[in-house]
C-alpha atoms as a PDB file:
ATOM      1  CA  UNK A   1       0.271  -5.871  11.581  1.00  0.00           C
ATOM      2  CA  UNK A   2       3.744  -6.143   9.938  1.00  0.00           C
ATOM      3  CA  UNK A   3       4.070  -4.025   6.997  1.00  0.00           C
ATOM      4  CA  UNK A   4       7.536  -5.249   4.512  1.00  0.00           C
ATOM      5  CA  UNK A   5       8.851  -2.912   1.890  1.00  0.00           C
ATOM      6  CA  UNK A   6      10.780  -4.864  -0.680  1.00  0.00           C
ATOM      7  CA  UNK A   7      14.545  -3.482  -1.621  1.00  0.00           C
ATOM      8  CA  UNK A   8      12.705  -3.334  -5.426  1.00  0.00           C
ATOM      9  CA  UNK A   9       9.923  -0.714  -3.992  1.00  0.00           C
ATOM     10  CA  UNK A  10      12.508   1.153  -2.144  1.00  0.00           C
ATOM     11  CA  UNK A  11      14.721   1.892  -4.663  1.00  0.00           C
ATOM     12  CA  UNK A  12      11.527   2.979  -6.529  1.00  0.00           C
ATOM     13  CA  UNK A  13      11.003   5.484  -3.680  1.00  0.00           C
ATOM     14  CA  UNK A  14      13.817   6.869  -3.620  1.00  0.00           C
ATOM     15  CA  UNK A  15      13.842   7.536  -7.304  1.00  0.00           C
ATOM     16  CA  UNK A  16      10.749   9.050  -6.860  1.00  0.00           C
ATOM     17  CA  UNK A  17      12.184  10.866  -3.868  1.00  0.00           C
ATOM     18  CA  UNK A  18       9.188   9.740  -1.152  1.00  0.00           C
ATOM     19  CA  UNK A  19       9.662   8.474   2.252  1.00  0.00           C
ATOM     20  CA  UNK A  20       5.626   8.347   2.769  1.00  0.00           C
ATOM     21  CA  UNK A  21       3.413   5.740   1.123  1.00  0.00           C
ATOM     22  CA  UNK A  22      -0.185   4.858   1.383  1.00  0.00           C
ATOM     23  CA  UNK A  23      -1.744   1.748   1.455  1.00  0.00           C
ATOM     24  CA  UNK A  24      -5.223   2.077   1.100  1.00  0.00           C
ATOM     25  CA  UNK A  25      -8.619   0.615  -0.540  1.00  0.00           C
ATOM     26  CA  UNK A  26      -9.930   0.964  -4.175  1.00  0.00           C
ATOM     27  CA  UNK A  27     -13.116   0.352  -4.354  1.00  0.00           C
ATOM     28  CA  UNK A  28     -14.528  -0.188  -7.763  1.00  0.00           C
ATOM     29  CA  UNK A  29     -18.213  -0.934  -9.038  1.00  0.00           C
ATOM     30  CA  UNK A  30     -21.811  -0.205  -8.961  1.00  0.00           C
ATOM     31  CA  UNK A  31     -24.410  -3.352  -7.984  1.00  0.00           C
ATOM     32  CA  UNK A  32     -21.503  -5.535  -7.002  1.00  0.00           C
ATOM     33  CA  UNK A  33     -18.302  -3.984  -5.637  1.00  0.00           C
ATOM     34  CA  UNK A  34     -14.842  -4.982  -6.256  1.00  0.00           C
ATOM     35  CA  UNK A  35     -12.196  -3.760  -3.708  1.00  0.00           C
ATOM     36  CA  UNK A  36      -8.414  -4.016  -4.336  1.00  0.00           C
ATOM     37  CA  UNK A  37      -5.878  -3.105  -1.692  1.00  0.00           C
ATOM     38  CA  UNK A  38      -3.302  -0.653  -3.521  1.00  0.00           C
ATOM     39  CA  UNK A  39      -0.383   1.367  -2.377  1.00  0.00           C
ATOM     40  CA  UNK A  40       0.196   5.163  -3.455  1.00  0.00           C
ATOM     41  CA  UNK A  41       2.936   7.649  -2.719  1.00  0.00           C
ATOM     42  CA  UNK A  42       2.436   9.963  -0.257  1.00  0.00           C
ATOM     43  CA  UNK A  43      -0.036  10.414   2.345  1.00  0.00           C
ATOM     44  CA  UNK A  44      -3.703   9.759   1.944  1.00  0.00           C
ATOM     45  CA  UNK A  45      -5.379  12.932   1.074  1.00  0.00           C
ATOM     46  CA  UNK A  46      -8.343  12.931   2.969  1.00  0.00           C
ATOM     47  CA  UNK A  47      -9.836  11.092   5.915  1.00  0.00           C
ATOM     48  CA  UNK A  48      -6.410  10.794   7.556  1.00  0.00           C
ATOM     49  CA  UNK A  49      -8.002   9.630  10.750  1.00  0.00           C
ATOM     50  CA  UNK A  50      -9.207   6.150   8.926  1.00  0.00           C
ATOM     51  CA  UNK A  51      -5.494   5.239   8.945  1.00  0.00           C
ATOM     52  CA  UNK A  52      -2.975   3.895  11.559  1.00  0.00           C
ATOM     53  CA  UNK A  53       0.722   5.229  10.828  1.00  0.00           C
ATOM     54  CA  UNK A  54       3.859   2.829  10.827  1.00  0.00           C
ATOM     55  CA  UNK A  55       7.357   3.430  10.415  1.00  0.00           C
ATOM     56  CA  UNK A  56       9.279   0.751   8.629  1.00  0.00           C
ATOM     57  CA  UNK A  57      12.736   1.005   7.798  1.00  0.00           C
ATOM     58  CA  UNK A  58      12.830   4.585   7.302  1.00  0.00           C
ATOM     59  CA  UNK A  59       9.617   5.263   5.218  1.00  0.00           C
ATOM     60  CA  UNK A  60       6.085   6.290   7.113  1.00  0.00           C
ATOM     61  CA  UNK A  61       3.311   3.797   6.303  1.00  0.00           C
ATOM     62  CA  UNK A  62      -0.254   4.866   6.504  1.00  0.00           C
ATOM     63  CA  UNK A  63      -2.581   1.782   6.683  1.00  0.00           C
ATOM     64  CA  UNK A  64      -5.884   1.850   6.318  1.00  0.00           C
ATOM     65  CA  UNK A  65      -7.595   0.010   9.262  1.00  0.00           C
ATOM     66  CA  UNK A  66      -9.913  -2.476   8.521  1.00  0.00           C
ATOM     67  CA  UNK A  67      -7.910  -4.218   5.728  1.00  0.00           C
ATOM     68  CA  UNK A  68      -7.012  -8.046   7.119  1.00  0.00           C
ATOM     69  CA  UNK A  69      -3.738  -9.769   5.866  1.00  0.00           C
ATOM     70  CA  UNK A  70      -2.466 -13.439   5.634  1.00  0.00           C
ATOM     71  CA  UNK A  71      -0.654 -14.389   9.193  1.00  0.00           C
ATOM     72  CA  UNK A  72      -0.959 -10.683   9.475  1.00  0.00           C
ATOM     73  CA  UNK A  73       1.936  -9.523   7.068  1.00  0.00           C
ATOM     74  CA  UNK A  74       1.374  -7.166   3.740  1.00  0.00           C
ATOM     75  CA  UNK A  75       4.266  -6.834   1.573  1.00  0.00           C
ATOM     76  CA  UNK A  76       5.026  -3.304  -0.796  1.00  0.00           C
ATOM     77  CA  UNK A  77       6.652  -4.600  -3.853  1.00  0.00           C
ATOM     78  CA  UNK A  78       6.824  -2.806  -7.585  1.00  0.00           C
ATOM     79  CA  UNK A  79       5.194  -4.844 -10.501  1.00  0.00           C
ATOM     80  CA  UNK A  80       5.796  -3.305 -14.204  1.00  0.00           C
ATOM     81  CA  UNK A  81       3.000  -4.190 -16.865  1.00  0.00           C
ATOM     82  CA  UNK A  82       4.121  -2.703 -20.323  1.00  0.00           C
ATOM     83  CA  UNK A  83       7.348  -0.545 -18.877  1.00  0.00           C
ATOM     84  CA  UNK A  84       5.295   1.091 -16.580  1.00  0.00           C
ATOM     85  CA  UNK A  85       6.288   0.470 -12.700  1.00  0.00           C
ATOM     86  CA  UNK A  86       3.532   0.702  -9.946  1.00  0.00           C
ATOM     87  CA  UNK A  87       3.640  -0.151  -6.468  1.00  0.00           C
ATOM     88  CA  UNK A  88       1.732  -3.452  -5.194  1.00  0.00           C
ATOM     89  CA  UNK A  89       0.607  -4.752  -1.979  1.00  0.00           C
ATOM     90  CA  UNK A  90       0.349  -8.544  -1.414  1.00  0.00           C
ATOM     91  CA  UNK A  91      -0.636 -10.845   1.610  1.00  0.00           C
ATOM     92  CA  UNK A  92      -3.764  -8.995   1.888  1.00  0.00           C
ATOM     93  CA  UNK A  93      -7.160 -10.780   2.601  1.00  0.00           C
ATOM     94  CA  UNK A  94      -9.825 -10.930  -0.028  1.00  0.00           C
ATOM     95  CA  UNK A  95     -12.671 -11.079   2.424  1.00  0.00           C
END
């Protein structure tokens, strides 16, 4: 797996001062479930043996294994939706 972090979602790190992000699953709904791949800063905060750890350019990357990406790449970018900046993950598999 090949894991890119954008120049846009590094300089967001590093205003945020983190050098550990999270990519992880969101899993959302009640008869039929919705899961979104996300990416949070920091480390997860629980189950840290569900993820594999990367280093990429500087930053520690925990993965969540399991989670299938397009010619096996995921890139971290930042999207903003009404002034507010959040991290995104794309390349990532629906199913």
């Amino acid at each position: 797996m090949r894991i890119v972090i954008t120049n846009k979602a590094k300089r967001y790190l590093e205003r945020k001062n983190e050098k550990v992000l999270t990519i992880d699953l969101l899993i959302a709904g009640c008869c039929i479930e919705i899961a979104e791949t996300i990416a949070k800063i920091g480390p997860p905060n629980s189950d840290q043996h569900k993820f594999d750890v990367f280093e990429v350019d500087g930053y520690t990357v925990y993965f969540l294994r399991g989670i299938d990406a397009f010619d096996d790449c995921l890139t971290v970018t930042v999207s903003k939706f009404f002034g507010i900046e959040a991290m995104e993950v794309k390349g990532f598999k629906l199913l």
